[in-house]
C-alpha atoms as a PDB file:
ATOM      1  CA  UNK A   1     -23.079  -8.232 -13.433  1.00  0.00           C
ATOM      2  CA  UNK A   2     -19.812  -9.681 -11.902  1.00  0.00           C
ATOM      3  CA  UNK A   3     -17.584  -7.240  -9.800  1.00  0.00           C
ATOM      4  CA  UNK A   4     -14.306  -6.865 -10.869  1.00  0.00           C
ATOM      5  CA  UNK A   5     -11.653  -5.786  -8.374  1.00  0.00           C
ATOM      6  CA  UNK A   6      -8.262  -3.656  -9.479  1.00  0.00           C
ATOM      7  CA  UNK A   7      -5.653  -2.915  -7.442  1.00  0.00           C
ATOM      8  CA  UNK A   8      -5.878  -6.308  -5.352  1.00  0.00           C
ATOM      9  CA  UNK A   9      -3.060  -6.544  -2.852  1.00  0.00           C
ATOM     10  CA  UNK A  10      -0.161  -9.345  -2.327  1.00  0.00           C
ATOM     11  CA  UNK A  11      -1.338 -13.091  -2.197  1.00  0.00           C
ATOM     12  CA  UNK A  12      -2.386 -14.029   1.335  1.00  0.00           C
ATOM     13  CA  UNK A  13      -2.067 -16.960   3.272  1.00  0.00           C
ATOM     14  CA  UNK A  14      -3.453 -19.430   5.496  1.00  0.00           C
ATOM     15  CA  UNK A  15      -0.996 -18.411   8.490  1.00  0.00           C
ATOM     16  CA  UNK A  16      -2.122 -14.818   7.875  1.00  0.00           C
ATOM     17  CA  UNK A  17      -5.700 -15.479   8.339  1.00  0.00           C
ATOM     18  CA  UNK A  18      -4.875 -16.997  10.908  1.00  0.00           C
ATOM     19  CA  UNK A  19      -2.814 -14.245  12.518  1.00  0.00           C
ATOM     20  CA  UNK A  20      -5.591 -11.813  11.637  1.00  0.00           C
ATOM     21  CA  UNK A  21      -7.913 -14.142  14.044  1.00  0.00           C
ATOM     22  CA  UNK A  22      -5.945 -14.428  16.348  1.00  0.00           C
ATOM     23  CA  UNK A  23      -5.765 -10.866  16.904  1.00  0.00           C
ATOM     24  CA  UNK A  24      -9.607 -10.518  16.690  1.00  0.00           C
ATOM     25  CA  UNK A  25      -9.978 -13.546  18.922  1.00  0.00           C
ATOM     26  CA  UNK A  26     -12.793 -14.770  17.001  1.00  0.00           C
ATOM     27  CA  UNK A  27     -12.885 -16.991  13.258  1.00  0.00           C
ATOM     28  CA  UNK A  28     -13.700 -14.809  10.336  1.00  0.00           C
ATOM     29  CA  UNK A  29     -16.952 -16.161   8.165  1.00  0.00           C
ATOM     30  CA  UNK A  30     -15.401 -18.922   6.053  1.00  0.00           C
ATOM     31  CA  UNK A  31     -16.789 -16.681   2.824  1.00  0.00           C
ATOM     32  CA  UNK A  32     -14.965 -13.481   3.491  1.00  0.00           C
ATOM     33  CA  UNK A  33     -11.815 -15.583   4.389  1.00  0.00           C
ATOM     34  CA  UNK A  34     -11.944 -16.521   0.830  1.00  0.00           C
ATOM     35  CA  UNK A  35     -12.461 -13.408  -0.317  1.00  0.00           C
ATOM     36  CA  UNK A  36      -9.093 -11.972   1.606  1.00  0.00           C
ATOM     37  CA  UNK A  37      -7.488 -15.134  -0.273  1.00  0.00           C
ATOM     38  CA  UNK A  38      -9.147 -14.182  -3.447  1.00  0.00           C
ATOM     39  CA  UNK A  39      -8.315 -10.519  -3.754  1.00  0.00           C
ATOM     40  CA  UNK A  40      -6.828  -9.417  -0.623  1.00  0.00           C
ATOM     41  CA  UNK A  41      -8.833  -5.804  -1.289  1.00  0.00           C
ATOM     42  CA  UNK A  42      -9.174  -3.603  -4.075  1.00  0.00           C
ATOM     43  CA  UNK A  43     -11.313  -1.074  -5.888  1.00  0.00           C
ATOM     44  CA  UNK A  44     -14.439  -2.336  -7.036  1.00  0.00           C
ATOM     45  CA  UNK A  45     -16.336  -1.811 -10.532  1.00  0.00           C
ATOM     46  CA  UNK A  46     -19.145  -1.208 -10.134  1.00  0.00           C
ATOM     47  CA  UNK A  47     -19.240   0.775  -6.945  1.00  0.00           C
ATOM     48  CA  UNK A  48     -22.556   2.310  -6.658  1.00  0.00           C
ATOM     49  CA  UNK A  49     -24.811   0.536  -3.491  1.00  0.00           C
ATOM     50  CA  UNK A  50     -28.047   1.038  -2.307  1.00  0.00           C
ATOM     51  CA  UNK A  51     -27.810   1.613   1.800  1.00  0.00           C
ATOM     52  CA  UNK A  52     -31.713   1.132   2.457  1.00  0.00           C
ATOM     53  CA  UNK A  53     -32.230   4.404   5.153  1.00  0.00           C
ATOM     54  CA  UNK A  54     -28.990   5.832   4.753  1.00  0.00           C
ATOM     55  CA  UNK A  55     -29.362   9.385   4.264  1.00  0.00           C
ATOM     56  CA  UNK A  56     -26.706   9.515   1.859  1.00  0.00           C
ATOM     57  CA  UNK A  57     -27.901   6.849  -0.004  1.00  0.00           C
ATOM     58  CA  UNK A  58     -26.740   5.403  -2.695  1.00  0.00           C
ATOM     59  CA  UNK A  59     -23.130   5.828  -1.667  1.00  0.00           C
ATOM     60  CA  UNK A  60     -19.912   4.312  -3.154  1.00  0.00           C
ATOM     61  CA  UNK A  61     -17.540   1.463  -2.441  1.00  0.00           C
ATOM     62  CA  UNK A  62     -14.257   3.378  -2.551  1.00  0.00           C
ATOM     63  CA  UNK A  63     -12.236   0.590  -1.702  1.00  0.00           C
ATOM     64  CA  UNK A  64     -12.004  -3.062   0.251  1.00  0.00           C
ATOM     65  CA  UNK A  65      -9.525  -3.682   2.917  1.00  0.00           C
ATOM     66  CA  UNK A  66      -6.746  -6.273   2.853  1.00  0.00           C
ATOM     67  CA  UNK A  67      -3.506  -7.210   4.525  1.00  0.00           C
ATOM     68  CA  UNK A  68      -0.521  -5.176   4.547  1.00  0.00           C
ATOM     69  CA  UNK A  69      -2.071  -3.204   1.688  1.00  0.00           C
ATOM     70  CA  UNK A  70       0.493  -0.716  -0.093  1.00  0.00           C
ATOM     71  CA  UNK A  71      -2.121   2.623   0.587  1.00  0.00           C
ATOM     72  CA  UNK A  72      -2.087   2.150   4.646  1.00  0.00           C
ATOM     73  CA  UNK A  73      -5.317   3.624   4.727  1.00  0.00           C
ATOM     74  CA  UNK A  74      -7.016   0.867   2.785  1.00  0.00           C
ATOM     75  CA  UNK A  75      -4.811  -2.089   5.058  1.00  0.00           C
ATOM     76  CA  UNK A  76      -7.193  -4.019   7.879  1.00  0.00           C
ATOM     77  CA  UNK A  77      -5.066  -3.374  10.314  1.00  0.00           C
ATOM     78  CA  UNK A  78      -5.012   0.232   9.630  1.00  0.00           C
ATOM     79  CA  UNK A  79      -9.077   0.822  10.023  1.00  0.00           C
ATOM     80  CA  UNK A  80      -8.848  -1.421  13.378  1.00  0.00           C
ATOM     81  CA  UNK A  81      -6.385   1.081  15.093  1.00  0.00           C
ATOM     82  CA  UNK A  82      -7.980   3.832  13.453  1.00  0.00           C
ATOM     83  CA  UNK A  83     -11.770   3.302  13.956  1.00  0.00           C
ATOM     84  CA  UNK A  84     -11.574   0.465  16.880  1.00  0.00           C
ATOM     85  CA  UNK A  85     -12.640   3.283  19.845  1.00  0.00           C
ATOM     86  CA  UNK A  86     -15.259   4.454  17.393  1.00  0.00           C
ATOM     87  CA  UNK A  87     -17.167   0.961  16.509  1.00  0.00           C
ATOM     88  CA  UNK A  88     -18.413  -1.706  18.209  1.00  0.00           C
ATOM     89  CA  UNK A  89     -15.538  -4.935  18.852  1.00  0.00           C
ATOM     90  CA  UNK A  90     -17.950  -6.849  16.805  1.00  0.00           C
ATOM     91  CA  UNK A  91     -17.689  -4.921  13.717  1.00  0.00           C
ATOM     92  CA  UNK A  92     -14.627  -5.367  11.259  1.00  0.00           C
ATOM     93  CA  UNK A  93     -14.219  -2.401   9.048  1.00  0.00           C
ATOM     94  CA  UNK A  94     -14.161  -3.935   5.429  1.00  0.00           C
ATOM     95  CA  UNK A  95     -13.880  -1.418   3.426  1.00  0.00           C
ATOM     96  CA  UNK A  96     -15.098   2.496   2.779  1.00  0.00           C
ATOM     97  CA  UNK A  97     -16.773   5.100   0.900  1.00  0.00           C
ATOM     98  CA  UNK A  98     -15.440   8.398   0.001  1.00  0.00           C
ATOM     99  CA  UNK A  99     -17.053  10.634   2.310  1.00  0.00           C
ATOM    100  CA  UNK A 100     -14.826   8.542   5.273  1.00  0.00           C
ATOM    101  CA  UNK A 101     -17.817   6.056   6.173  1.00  0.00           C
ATOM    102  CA  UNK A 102     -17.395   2.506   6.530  1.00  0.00           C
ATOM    103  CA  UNK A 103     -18.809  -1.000   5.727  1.00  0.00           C
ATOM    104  CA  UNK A 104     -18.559  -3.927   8.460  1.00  0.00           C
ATOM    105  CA  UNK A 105     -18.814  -7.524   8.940  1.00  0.00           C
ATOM    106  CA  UNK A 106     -20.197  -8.469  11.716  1.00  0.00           C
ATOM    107  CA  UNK A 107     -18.291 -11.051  13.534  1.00  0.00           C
ATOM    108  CA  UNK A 108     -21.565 -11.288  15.952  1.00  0.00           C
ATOM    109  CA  UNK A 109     -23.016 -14.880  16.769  1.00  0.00           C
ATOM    110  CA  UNK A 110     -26.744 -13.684  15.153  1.00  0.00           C
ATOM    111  CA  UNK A 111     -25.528 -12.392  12.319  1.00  0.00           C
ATOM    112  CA  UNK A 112     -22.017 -13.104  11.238  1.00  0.00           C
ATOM    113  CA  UNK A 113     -20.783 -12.206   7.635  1.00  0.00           C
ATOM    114  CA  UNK A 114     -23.404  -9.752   7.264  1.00  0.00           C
ATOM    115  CA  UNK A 115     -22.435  -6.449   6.003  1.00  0.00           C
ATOM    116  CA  UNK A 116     -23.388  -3.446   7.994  1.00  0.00           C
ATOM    117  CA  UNK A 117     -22.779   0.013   6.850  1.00  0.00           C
ATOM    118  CA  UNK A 118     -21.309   2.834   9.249  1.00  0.00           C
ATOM    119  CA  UNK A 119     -22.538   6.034   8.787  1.00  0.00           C
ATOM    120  CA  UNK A 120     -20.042   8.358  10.405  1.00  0.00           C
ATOM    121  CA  UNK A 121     -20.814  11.599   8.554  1.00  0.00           C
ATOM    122  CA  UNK A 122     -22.987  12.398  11.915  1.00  0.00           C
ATOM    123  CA  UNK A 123     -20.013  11.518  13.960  1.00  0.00           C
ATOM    124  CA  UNK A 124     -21.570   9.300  16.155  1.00  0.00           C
ATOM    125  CA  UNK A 125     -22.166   6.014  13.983  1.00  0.00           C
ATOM    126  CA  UNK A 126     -25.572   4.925  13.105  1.00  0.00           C
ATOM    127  CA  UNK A 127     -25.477   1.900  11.385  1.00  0.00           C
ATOM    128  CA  UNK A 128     -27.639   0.113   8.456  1.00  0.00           C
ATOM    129  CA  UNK A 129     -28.150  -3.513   7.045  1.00  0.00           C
ATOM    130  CA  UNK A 130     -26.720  -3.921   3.913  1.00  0.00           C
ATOM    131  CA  UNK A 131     -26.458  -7.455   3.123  1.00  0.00           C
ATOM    132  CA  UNK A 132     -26.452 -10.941   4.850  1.00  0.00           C
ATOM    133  CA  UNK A 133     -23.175 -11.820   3.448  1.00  0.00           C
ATOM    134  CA  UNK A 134     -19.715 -10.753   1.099  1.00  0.00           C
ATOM    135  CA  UNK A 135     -21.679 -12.482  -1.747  1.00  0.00           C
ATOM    136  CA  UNK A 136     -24.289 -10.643  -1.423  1.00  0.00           C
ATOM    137  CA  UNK A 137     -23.314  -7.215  -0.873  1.00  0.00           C
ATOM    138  CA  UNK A 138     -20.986  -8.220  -3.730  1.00  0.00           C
ATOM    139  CA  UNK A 139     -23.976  -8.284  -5.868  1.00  0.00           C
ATOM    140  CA  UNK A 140     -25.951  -5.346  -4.881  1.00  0.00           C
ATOM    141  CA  UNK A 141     -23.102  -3.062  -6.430  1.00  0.00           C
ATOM    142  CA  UNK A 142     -23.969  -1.216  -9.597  1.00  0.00           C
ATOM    143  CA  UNK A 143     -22.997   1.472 -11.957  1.00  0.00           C
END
């Protein structure tokens, strides 16, 4: 089943990739970059994942992140400022669920563009494997 994304935000560019690297000081995995280019966020459908371990497993995929995204809560930028103290550097906050916890690509050397959930219902994060890439995690959503 192919995921469909509503509510995409504004066309993004090269330069603002770019930008959005610069600011990480690191390159983003070349598929998520064209997934920002591609959709630039949105709600998914279907929504429904599978976090193997998670407590609250399945959970949902409330929304995905983008740049300069009209709800500020669901902009990049946004979840950096917001959840930055709370994560490791080497986690970019991708996108949510609605009980406030978050999914992540890791911009780590041994395992960049894999998707890493954020439990923060615990407050302190523990954190679980999802998927070794956008693709993939892409795929694992159901109804």
């Amino acid at each position: 089943m192919k995921v469909r994304l509503s509510e995409t935000g504004l066309r993004i560019t090269e330069e603002n990739l770019t930008e959005l690297e610069g600011e990480l000081k690191t390159t983003l995995p070349s598929e998520y970059r064209s997934f920002l280019q591609e959709t630039n966020g949105g709600l998914p459908s279907p929504f429904v994942v599978d976090v193997e371990g998670a407590p609250e497993s399945p959970t949902d995929v409330q929304v995905f992140f983008g740049l300069a995204r009209v709800v500020e809560s669901s902009d990049l930028r946004w979840n950096l400022r917001t959840f930055g103290g709370r994560l490791p550097a080497e986690l970019l906050p991708i996108a949510c669920d609605s009980g406030g916890s978050l999914f992540c690509l890791s911009l780590r050397a041994l395992d960049a563009g894999s998707i890493i959930f954020a439990d923060l219902a615990q407050g302190t994060p523990t954190y679980y494997f999802v998927a070794d890439s956008i693709s993939s995690f892409l795929s694992k959503l159901r109804e």
